[in-house]
Protein backbone atom coordinates (compact mmCIF):
# COMPACT_ATOMS: atom_id res chain seq x y z
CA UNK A 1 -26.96 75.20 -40.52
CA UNK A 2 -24.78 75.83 -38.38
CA UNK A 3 -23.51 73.68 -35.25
CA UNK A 4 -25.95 75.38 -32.52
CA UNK A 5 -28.45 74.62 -35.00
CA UNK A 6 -27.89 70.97 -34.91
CA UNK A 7 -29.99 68.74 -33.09
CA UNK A 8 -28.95 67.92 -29.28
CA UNK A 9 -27.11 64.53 -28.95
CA UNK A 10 -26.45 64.38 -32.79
CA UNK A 11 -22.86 65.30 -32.22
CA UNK A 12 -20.29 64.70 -34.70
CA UNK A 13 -17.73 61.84 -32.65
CA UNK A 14 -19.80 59.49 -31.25
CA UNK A 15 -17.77 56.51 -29.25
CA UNK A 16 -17.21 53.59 -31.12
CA UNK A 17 -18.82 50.22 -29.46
CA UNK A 18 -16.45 48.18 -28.34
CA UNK A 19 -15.62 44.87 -30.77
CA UNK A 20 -16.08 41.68 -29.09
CA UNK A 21 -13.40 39.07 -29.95
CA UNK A 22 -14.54 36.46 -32.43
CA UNK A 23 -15.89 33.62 -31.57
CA UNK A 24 -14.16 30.30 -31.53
CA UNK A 25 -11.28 28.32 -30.58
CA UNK A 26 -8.90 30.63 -28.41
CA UNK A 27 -5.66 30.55 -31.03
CA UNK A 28 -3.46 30.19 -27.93
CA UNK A 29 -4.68 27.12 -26.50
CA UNK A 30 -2.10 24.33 -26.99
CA UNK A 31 -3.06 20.49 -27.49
CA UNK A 32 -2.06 19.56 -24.26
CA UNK A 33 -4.32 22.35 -22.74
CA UNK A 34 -7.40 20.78 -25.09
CA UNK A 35 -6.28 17.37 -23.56
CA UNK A 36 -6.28 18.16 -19.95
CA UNK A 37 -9.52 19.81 -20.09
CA UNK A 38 -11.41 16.61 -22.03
CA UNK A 39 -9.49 14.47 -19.22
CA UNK A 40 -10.52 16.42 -16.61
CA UNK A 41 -13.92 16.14 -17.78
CA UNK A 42 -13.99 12.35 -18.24
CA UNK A 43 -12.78 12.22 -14.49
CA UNK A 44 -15.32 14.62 -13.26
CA UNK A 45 -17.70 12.63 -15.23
CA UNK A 46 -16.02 9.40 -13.76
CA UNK A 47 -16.37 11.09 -9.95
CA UNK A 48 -19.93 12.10 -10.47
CA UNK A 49 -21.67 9.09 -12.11
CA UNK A 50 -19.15 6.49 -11.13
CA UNK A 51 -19.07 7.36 -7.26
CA UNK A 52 -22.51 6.65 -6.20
CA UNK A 53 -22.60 3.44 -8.33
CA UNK A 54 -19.74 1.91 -7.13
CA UNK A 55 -20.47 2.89 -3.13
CA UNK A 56 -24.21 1.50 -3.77
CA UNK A 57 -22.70 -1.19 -5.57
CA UNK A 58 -20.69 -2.10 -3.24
CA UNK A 59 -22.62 -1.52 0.27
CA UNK A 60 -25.60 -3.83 -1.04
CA UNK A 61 -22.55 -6.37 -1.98
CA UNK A 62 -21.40 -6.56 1.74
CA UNK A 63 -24.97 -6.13 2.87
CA UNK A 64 -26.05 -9.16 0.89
CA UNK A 65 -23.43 -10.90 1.94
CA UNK A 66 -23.51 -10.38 5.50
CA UNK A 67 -27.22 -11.22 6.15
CA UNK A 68 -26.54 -14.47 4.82
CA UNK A 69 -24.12 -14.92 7.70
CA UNK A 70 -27.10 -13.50 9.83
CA UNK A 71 -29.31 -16.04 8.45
CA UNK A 72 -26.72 -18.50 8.81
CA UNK A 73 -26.20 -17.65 12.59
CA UNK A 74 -29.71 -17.58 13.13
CA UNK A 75 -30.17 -21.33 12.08
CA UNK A 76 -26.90 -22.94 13.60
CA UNK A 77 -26.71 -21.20 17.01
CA UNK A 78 -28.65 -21.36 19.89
CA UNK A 79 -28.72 -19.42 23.53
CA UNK A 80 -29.21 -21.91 26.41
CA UNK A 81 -28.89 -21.50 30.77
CA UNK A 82 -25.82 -22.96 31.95
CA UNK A 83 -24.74 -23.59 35.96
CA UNK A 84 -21.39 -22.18 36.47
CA UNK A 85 -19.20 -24.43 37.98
CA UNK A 86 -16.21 -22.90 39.31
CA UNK A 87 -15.88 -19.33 40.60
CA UNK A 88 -14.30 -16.68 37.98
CA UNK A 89 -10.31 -15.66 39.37
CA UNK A 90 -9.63 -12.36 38.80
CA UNK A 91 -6.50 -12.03 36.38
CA UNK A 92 -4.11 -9.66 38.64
CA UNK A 93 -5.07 -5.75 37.32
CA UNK A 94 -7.75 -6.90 35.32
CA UNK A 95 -11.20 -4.36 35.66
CA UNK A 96 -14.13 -5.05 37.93
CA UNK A 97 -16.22 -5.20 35.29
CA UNK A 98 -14.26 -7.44 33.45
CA UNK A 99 -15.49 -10.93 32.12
CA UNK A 100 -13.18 -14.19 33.36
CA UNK A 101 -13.44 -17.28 32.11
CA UNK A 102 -15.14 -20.17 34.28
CA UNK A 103 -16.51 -23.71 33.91
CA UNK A 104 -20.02 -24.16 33.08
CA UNK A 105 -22.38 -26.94 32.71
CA UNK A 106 -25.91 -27.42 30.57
CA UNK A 107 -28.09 -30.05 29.45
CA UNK A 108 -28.73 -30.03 25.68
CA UNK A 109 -31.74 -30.92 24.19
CA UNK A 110 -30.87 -34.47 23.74
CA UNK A 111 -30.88 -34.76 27.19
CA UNK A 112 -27.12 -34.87 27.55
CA UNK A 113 -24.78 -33.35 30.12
CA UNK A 114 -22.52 -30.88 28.64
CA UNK A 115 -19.63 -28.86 29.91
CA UNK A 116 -17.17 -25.54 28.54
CA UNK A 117 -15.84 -23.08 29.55
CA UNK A 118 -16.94 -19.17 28.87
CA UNK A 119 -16.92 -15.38 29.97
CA UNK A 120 -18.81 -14.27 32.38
CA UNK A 121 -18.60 -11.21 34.83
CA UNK A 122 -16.97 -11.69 38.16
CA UNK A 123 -19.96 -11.29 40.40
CA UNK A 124 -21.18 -14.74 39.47
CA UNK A 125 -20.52 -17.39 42.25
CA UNK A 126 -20.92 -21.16 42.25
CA UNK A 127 -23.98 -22.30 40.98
CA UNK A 128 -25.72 -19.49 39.67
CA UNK A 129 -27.04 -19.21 36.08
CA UNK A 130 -25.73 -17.84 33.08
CA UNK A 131 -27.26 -17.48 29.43
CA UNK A 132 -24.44 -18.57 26.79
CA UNK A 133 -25.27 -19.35 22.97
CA UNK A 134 -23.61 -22.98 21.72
CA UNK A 135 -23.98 -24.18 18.11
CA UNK A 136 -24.95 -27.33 16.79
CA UNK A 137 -22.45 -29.37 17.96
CA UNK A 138 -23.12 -28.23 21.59
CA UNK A 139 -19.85 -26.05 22.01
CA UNK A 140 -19.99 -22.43 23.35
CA UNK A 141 -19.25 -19.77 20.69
CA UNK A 142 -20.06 -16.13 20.04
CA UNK A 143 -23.71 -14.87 19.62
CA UNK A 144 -25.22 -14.58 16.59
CA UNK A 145 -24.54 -11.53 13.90
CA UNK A 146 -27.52 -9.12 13.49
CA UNK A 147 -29.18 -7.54 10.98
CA UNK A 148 -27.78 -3.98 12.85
CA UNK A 149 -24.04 -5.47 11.94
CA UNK A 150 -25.22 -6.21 8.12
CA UNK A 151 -26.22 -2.71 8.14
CA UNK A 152 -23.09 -1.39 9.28
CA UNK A 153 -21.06 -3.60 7.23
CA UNK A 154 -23.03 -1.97 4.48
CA UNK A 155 -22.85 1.38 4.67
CA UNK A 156 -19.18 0.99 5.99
CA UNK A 157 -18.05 -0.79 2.42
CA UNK A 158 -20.33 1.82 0.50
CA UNK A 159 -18.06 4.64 2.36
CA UNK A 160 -14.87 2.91 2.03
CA UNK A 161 -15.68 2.60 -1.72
CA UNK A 162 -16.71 6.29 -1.98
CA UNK A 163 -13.75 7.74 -0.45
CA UNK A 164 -11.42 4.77 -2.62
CA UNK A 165 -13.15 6.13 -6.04
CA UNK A 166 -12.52 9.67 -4.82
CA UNK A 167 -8.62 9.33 -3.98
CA UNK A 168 -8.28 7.21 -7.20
CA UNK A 169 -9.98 10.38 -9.63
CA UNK A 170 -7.60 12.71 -7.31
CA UNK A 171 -4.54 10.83 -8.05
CA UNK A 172 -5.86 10.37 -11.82
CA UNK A 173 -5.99 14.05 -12.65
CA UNK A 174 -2.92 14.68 -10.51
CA UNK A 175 -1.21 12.36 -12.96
CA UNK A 176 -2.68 13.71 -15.95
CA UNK A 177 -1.18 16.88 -15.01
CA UNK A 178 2.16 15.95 -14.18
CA UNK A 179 2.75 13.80 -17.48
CA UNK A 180 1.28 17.09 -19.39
CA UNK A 181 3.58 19.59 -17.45
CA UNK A 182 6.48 17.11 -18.09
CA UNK A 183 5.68 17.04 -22.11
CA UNK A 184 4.89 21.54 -21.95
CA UNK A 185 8.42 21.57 -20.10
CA UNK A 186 10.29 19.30 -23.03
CA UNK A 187 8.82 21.20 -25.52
CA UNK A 188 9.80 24.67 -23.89
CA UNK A 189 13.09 23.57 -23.71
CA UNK A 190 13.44 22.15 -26.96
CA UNK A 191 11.71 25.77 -28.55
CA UNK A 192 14.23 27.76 -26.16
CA UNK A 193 17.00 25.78 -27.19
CA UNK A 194 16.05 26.67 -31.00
CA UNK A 195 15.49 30.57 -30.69
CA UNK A 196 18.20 31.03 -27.69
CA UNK A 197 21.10 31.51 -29.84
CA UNK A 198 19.28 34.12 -32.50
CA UNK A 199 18.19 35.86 -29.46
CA UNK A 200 21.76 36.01 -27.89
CA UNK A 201 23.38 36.85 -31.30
CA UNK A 202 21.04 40.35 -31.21
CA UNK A 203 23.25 41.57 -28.54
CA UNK A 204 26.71 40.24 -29.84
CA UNK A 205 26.27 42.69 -33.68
């Protein structure tokens, strides 16, 4: 039979599929490239599980402890009306909407005259009336945390955390890296050093 004869497609040279390469280990991969990949999986590992438990961990921590200051707050200071006593002065360039400090008097609930001294805005005159917030021992202090500031403190410590856990896997794997390149370097030199002078006597024959 000749080749006209033969069947279409049944040609003699058909193209050879093309090998894959085995599977397996690549042969070229050194142990320092096996140990900065298992690092940098342990630190992406780290970064992924070890994030969000630490910020949680964390932001409840601060929460927890800063509604106990609210709770605190809320038992040991009171708000009360006090009579101002003495007209506010104006510090020289201060704002017009700036608090000054004047005299103030209040009766407790003991019955007792009390005076002190707080910040109050410069439109109050003489005798007017003020509400100011005094603790148990009937001196004027700062009002009372809230639960807004526990929440703030919270999620504020939980981001602070985050971004701390982040920076530290960063610098981790940056390290890793470094110490590896510093170890691939000594051993290039030390190889180069062994086949530099039968390279260099090739061209000295």
């Amino acid at each position: 039979m000749s080749a006209q004869d033969q069947p279409r497609g049944s040609g003699l040279h058909r193209p050879q599929r093309a090998k894959h390469p085995p599977e397996g280990p690549n042969p070229l991969t050194r142990r320092s490239d096996r140990v900065e990949t298992w690092c940098s999986r342990l630190l992406l590992g780290v970064l992924f599980l070890g994030l969000p438990a630490a910020s949680v961990s964390a932001g409840t921590a601060a929460h927890d402890s800063t509604m106990r200051t609210v709770r605190a707050h809320a038992t040991e200071r009171f708000q009360t009306t006090a009579q101002v006593t003495s007209a506010p002065e104006a510090a020289p360039g201060s704002a017009a909407d700036e608090k000054q400090k004047v005299q103030l008097r209040w009766t407790d609930d003991d019955g007792r005259q009390r005076t002190g001294t707080a910040r109050v805005p410069q439109d109050e005159t003489v005798g007017s009336t003020v509400r100011i917030w005094v603790d148990r021992e009937g001196n004027v202090t700062t009002p009372p945390m809230s639960a807004s500031n526990a929440h703030a403190t919270g999620w504020l410590m939980g981001g602070m955390t985050a971004a701390g856990v982040y920076a530290a896997v960063l610098a981790a794997r940056r390290g890793v890296s470094l110490a590896l390149d510093r170890r691939r370097y000594a051993q290039w030199d030390a190889e180069w050093d062994r086949v530099e002078p039968l390279w260099s006597a090739r061209f000295h024959r």
